[in-house]
C-alpha atoms as a PDB file:
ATOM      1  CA  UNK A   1       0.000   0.000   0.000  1.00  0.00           C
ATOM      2  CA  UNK A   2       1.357   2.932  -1.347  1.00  0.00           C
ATOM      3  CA  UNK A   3       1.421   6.225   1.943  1.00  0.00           C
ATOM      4  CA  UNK A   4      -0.299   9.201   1.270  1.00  0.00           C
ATOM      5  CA  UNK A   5      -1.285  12.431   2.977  1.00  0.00           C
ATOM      6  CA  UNK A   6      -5.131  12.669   3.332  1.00  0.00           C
ATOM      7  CA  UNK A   7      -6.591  16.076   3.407  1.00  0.00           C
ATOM      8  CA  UNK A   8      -9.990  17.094   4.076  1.00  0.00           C
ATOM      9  CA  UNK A   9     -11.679  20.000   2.550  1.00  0.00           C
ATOM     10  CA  UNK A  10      -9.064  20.386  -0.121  1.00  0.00           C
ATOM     11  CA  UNK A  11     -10.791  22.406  -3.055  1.00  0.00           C
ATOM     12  CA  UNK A  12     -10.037  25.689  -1.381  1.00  0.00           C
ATOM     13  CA  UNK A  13      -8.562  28.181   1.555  1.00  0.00           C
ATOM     14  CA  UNK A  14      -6.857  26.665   4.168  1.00  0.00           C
ATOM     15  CA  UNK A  15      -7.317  23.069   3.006  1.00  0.00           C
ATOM     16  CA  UNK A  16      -5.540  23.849  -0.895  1.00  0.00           C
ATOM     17  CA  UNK A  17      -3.159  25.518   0.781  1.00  0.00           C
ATOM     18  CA  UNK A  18      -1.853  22.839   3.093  1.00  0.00           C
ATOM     19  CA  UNK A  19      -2.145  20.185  -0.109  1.00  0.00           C
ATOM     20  CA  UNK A  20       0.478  22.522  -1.437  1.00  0.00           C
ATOM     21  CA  UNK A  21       2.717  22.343   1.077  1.00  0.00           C
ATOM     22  CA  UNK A  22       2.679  18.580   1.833  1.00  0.00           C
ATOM     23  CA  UNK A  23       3.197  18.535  -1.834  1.00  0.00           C
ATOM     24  CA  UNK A  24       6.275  21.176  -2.074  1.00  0.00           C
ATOM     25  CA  UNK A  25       7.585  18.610   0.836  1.00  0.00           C
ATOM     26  CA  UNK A  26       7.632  15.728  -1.066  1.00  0.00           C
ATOM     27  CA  UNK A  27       4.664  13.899   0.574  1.00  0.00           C
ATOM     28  CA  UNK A  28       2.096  12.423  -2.350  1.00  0.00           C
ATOM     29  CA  UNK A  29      -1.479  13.430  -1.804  1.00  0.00           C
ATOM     30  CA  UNK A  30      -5.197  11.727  -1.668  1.00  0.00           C
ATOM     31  CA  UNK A  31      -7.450  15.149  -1.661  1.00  0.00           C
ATOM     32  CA  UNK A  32     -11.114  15.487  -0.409  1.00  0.00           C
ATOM     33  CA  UNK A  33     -14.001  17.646  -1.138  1.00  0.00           C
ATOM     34  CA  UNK A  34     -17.155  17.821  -2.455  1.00  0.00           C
ATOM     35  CA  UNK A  35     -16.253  20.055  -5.518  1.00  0.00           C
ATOM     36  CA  UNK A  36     -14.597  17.176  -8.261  1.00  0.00           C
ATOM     37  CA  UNK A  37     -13.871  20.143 -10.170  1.00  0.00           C
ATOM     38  CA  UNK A  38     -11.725  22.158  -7.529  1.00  0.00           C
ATOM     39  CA  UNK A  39      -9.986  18.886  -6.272  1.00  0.00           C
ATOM     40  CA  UNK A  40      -9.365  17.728 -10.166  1.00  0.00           C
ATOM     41  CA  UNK A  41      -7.978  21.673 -11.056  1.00  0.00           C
ATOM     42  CA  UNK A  42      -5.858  21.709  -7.814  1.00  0.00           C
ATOM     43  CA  UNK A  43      -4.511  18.082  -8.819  1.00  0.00           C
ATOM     44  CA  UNK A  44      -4.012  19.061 -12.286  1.00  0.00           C
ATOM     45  CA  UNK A  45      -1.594  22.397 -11.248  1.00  0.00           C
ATOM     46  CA  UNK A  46       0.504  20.113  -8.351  1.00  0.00           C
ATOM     47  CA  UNK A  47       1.116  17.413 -11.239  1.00  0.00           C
ATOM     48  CA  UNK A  48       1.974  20.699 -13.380  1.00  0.00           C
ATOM     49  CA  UNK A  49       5.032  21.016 -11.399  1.00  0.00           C
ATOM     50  CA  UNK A  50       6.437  17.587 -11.877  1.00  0.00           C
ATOM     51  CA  UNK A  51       5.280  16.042  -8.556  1.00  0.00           C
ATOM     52  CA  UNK A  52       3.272  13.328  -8.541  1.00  0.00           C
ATOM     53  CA  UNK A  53      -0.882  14.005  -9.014  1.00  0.00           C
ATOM     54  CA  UNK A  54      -2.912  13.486  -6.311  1.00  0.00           C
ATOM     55  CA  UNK A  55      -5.841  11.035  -5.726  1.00  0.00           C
ATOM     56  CA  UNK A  56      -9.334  12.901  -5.620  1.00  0.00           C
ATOM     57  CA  UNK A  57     -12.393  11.923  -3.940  1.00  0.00           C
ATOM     58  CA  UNK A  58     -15.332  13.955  -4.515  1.00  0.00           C
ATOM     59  CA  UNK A  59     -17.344  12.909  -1.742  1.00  0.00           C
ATOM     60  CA  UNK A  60     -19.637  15.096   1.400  1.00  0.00           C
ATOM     61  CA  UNK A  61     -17.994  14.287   4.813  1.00  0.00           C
ATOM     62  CA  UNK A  62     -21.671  14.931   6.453  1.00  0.00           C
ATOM     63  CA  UNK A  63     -22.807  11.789   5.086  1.00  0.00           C
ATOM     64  CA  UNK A  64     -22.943   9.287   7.762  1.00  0.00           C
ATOM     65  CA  UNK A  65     -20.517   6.678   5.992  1.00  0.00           C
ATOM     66  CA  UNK A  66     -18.221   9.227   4.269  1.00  0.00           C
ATOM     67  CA  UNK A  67     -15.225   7.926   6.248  1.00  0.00           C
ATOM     68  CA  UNK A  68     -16.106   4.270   5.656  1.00  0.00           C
ATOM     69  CA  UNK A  69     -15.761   5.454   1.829  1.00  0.00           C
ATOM     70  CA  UNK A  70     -12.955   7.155   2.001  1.00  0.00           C
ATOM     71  CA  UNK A  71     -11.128   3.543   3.839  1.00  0.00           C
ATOM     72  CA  UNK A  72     -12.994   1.832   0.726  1.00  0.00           C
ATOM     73  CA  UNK A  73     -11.969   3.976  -2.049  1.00  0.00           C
ATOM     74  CA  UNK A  74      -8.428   4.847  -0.853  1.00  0.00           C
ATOM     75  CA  UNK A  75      -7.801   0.704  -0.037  1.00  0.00           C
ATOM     76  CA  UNK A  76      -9.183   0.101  -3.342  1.00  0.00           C
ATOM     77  CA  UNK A  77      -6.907   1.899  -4.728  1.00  0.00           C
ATOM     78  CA  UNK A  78      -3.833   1.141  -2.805  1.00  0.00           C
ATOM     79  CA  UNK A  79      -3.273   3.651  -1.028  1.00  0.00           C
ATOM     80  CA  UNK A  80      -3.402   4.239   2.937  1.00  0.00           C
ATOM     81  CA  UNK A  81      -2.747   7.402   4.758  1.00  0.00           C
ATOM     82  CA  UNK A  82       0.520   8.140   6.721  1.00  0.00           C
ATOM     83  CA  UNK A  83      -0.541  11.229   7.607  1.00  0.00           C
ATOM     84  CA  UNK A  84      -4.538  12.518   7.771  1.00  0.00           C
ATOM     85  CA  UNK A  85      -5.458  16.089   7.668  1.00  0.00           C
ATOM     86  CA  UNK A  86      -9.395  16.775   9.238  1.00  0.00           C
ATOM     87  CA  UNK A  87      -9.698  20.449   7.510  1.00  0.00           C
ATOM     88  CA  UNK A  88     -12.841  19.867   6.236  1.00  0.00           C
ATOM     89  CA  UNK A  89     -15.693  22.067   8.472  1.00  0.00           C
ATOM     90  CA  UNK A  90     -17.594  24.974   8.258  1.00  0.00           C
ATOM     91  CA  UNK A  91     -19.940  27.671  10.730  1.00  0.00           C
ATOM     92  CA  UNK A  92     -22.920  29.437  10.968  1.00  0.00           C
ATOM     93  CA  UNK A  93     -23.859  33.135  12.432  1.00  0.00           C
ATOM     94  CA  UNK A  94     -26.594  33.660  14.524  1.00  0.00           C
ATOM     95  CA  UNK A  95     -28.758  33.009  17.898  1.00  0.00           C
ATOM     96  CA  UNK A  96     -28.107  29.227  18.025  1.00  0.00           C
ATOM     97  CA  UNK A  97     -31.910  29.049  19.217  1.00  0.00           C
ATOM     98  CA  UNK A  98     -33.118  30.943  16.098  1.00  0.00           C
ATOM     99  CA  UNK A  99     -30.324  29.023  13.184  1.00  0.00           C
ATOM    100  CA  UNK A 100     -31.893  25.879  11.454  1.00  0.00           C
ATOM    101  CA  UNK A 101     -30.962  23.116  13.821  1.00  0.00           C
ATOM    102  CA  UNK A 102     -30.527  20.443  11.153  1.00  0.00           C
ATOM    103  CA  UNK A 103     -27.786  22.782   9.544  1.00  0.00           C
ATOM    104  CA  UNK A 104     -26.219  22.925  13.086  1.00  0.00           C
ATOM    105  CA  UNK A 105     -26.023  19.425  13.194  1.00  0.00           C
ATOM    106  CA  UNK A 106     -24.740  18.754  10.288  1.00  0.00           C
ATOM    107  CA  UNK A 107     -21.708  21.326  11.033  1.00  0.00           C
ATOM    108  CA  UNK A 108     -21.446  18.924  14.809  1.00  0.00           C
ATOM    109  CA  UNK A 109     -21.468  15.577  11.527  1.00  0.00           C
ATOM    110  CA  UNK A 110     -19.050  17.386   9.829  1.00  0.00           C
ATOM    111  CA  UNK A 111     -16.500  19.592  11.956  1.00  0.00           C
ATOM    112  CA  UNK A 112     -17.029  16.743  15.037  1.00  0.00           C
ATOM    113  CA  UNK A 113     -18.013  13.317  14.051  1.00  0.00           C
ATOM    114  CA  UNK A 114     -16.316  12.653  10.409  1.00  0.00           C
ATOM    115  CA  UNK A 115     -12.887  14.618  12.308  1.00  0.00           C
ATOM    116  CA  UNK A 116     -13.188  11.879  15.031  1.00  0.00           C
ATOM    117  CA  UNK A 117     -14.085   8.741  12.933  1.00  0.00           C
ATOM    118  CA  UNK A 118     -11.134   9.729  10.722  1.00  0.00           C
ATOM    119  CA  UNK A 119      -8.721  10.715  13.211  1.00  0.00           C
ATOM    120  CA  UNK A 120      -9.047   6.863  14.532  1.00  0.00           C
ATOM    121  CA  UNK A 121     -10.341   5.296  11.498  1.00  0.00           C
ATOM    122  CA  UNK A 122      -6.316   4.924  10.142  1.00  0.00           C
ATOM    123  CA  UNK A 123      -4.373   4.526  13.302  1.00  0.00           C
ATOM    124  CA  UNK A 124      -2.699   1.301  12.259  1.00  0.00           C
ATOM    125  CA  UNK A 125      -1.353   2.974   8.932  1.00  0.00           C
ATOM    126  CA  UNK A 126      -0.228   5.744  10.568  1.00  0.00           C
ATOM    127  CA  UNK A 127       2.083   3.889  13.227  1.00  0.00           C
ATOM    128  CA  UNK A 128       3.568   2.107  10.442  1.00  0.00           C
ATOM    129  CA  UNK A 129       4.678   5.088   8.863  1.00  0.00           C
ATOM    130  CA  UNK A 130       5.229   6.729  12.103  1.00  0.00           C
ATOM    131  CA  UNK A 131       3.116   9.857  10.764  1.00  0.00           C
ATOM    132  CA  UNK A 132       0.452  11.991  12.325  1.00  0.00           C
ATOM    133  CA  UNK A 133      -2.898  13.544  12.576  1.00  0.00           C
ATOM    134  CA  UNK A 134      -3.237  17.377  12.162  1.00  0.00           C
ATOM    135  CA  UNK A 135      -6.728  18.761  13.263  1.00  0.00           C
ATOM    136  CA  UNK A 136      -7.606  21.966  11.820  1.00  0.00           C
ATOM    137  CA  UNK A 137      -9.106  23.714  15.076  1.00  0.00           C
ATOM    138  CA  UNK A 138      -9.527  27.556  15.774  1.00  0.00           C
ATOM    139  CA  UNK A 139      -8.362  30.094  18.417  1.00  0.00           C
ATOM    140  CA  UNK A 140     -12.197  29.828  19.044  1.00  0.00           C
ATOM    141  CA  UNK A 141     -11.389  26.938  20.375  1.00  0.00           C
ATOM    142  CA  UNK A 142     -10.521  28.747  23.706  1.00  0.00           C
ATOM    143  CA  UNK A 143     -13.532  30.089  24.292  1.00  0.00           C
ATOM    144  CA  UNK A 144     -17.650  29.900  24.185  1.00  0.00           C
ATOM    145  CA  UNK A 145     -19.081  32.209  21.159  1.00  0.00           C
ATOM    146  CA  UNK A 146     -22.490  33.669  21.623  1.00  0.00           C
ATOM    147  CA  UNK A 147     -23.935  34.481  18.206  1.00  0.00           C
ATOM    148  CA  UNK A 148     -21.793  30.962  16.570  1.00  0.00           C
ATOM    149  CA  UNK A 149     -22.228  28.661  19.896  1.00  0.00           C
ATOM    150  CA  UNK A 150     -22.416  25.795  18.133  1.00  0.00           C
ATOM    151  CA  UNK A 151     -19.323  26.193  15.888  1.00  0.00           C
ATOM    152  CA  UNK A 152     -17.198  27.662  18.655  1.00  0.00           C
ATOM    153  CA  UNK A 153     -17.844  24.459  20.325  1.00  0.00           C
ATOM    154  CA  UNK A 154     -17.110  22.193  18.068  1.00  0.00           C
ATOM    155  CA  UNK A 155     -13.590  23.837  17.440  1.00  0.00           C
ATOM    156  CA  UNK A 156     -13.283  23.434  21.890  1.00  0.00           C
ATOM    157  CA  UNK A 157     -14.180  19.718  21.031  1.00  0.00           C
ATOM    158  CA  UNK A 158     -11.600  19.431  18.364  1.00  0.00           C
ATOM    159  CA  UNK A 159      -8.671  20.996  20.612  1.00  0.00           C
ATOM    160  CA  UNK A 160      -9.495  18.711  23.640  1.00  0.00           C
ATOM    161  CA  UNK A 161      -9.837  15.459  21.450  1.00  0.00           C
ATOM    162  CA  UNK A 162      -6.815  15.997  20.013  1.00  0.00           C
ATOM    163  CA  UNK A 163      -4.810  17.375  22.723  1.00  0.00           C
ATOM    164  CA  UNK A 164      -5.989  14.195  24.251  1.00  0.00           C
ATOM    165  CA  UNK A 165      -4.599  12.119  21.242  1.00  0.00           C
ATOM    166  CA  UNK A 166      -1.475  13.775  21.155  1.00  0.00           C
ATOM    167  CA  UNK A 167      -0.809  11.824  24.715  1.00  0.00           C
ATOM    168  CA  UNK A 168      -2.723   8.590  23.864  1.00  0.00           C
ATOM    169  CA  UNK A 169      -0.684   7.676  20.770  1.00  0.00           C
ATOM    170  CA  UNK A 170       2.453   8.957  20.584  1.00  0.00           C
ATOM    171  CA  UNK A 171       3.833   5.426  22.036  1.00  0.00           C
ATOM    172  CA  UNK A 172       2.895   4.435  18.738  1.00  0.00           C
ATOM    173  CA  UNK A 173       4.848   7.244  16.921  1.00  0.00           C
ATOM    174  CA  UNK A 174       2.090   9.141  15.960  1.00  0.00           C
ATOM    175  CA  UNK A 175       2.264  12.527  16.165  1.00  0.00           C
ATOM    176  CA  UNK A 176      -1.330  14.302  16.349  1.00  0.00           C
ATOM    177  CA  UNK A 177      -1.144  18.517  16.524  1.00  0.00           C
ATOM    178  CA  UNK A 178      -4.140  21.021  16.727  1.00  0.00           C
ATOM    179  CA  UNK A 179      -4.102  24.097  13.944  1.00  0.00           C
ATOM    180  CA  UNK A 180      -5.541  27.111  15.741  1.00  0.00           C
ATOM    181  CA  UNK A 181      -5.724  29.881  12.879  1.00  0.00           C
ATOM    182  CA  UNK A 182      -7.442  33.118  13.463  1.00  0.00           C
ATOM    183  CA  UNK A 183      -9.238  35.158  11.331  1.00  0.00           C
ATOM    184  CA  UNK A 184      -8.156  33.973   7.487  1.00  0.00           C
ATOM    185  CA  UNK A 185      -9.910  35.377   4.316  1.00  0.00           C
ATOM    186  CA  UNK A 186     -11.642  32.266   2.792  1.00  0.00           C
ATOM    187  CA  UNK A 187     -14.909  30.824   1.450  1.00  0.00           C
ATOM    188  CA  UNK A 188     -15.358  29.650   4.916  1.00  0.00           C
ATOM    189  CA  UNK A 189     -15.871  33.587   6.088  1.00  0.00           C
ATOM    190  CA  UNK A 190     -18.798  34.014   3.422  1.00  0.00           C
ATOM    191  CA  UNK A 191     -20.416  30.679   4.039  1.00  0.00           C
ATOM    192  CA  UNK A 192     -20.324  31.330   7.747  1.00  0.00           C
ATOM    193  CA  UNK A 193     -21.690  35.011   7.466  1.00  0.00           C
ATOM    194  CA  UNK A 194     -18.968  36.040   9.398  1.00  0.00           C
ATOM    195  CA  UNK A 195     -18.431  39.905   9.206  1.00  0.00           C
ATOM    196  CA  UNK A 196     -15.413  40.571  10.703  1.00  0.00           C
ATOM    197  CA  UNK A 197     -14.663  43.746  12.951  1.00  0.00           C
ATOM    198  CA  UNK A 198     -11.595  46.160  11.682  1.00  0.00           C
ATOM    199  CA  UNK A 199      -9.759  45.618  14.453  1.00  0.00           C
ATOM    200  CA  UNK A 200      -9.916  41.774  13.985  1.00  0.00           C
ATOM    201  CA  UNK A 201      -8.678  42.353  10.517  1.00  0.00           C
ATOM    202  CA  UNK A 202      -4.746  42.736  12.261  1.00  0.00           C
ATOM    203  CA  UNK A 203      -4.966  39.256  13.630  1.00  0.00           C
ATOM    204  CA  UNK A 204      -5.489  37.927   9.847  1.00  0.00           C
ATOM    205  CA  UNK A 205      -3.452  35.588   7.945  1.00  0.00           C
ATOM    206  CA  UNK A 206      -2.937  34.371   4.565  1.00  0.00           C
ATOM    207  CA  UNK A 207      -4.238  30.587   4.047  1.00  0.00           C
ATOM    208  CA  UNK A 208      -0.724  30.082   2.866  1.00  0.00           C
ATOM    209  CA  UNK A 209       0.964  31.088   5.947  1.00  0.00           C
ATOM    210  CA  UNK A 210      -1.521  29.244   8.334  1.00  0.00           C
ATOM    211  CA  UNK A 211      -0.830  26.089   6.115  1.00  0.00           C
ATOM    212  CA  UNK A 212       2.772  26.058   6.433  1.00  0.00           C
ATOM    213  CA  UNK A 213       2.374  26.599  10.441  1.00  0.00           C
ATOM    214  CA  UNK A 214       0.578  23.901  10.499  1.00  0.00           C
ATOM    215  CA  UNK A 215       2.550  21.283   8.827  1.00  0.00           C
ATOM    216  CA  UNK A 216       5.993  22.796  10.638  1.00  0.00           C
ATOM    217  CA  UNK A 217       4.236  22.028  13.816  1.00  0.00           C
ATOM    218  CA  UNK A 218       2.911  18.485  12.917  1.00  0.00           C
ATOM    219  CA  UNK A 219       6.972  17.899  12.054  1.00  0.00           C
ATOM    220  CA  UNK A 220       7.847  19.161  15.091  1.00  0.00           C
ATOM    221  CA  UNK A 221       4.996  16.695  17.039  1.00  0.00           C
ATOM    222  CA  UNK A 222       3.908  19.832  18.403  1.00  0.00           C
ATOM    223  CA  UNK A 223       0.361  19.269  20.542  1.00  0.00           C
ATOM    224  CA  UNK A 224      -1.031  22.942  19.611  1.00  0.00           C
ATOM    225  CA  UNK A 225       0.103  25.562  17.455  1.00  0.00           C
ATOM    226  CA  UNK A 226      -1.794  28.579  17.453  1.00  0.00           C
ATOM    227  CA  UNK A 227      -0.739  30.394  14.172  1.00  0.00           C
ATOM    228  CA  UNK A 228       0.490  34.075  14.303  1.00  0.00           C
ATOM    229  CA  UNK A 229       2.120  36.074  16.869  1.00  0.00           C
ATOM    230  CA  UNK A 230      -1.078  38.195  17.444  1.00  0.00           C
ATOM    231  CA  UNK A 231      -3.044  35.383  17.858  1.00  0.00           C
ATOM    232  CA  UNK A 232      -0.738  33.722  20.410  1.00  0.00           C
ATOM    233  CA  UNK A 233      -1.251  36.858  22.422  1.00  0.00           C
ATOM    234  CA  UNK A 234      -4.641  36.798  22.594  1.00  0.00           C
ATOM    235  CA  UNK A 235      -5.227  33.513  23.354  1.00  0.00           C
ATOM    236  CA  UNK A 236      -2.598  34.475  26.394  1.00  0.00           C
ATOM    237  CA  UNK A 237      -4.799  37.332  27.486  1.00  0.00           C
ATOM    238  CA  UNK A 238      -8.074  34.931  27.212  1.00  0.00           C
ATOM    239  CA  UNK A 239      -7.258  33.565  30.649  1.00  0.00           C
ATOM    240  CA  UNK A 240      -6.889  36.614  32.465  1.00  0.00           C
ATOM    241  CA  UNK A 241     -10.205  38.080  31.395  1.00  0.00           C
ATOM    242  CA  UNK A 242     -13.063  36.960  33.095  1.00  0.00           C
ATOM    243  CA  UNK A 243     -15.665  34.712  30.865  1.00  0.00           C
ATOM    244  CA  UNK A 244     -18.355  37.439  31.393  1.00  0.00           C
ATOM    245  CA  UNK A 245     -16.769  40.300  29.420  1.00  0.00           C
ATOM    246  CA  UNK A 246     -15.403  37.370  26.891  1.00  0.00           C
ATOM    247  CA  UNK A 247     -19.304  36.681  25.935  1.00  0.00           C
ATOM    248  CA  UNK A 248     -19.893  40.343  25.446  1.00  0.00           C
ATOM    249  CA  UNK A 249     -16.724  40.901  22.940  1.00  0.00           C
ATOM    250  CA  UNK A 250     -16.780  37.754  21.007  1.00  0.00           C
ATOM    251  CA  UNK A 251     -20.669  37.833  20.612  1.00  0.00           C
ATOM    252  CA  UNK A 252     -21.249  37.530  17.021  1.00  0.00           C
ATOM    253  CA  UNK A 253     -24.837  38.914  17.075  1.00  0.00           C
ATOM    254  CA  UNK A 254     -26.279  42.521  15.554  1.00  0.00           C
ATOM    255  CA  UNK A 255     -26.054  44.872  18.329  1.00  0.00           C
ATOM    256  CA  UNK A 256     -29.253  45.465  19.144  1.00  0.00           C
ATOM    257  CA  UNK A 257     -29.629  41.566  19.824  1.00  0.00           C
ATOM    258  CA  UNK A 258     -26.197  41.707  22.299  1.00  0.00           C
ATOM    259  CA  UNK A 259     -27.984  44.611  24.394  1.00  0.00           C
ATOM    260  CA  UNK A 260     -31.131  42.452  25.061  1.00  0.00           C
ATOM    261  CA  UNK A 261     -29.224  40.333  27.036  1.00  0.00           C
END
């Protein structure tokens, strides 16, 4: 069985920048998305370069067996992941009380369950090639977010699970690091509604640079890497300021709504 690096929620932002970079390292590539023609036009300019051309799966990670596919289709193919990369996710603004709830729980199939099941799904490959598991997380990670509650959780659920893996298998040689990116200018922003405030706009970074953070850290068997200095910072300054004045900054709500409450 040929290794490969699996990445999730490859056809764009943070998730075609990282394929890039496993690539410009040498690593061969089995891409997934739901877009076949993003993944095949991001394949296409990697193999332009002379390096090998990825494998693409078009295939929606909310479906309930979409991991149990990807084992299929990649085995079937001979190919099994040394290293996985759970990208794949997306939010919602609003009162989590007034958002559809089936859309909220498909973001809790998507940016929760399909991470998990594929973060264990692959363990035994991974030992063998003494490789890893990078989680794309968030620096929301750190802390509740009224007006995207549900999101904001599922990044806290991501850090903790995979802090928690970090310990758990690295006996095995299996390194396992949380991303924590702030603000970056993607599809993600527009599909999540997300309008973000000017003075959030310093703590931005390019997908590119959050992408090559992440994989120096998952070389490094780092168990967190928050990317960018300014981000750092702030998740510093999160634990000295109390969770009651957190809710009230981070709130993602109009502001009529946040003075209701």
């Amino acid at each position: 069985m040929k290794p490969v690096v699996l990445i999730t929620g490859a056809s764009s932002g943070i998730g075609a920048a990282l394929a890039r970079v496993f690539a410009d390292n040498g690593h061969e590539l089995a891409l997934v998305a739901r877009r076949q023609d993003r993944l095949d036009a991001l394949a296409d300019s990697l193999a332009v370069t002379g390096r090998a051309r990825p494998a693409v799966l078009a295939l929606d990670l909310e479906r309930r067996d979409g991991a149990s596919a990807i084992a299929a289709e990649l085995s079937a193919r001979g190919l099994e992941p040394a290293i996985v990369v759970n990208n794949a996710g997306f939010g919602l603004t609003g009162a989590a009380a007034a958002l559809s709830r089936d859309e909220q729980l498909a973001m809790i199939d998507l940016n929760v369950r399909a991470l998990t099941e594929l973060s264990l799904m692959f363990v035994d490959s991974l030992a063998r090639h003494r490789g890893g598991v990078l989680n794309v997380a968030s620096v929301a990670a750190f802390l509740p977010g009224p007006g995207m509650a549900v999101y904001y959780a599922s990044k806290a659920y991501v850090l903790s699970f995979s802090e928690a893996l970090h310990r758990e298998l690295a006996g095995q040689g299996i390194r396992v690091t949380a991303l924590c990116p702030g603000p970056v200018l993607t599809e993600f922003q527009a599909r999540s509604g997300i309008d973000l405030d000017p003075a959030a706009r310093v703590l931005e970074l390019s997908a590119e640079r959050v992408a090559q953070i992440g994989y120096d850290a998952l070389m490094r068997g780092e168990r967190v890497a928050v990317a960018g200095i300014g981000n750092r910072i702030a998740v510093s300054l999160m634990h000295l300021v109390p969770n009651a004045l957190l809710l009230r900054l981070v709130d993602q709500r109009p502001r009529a709504l946040r003075n209701k409450h």
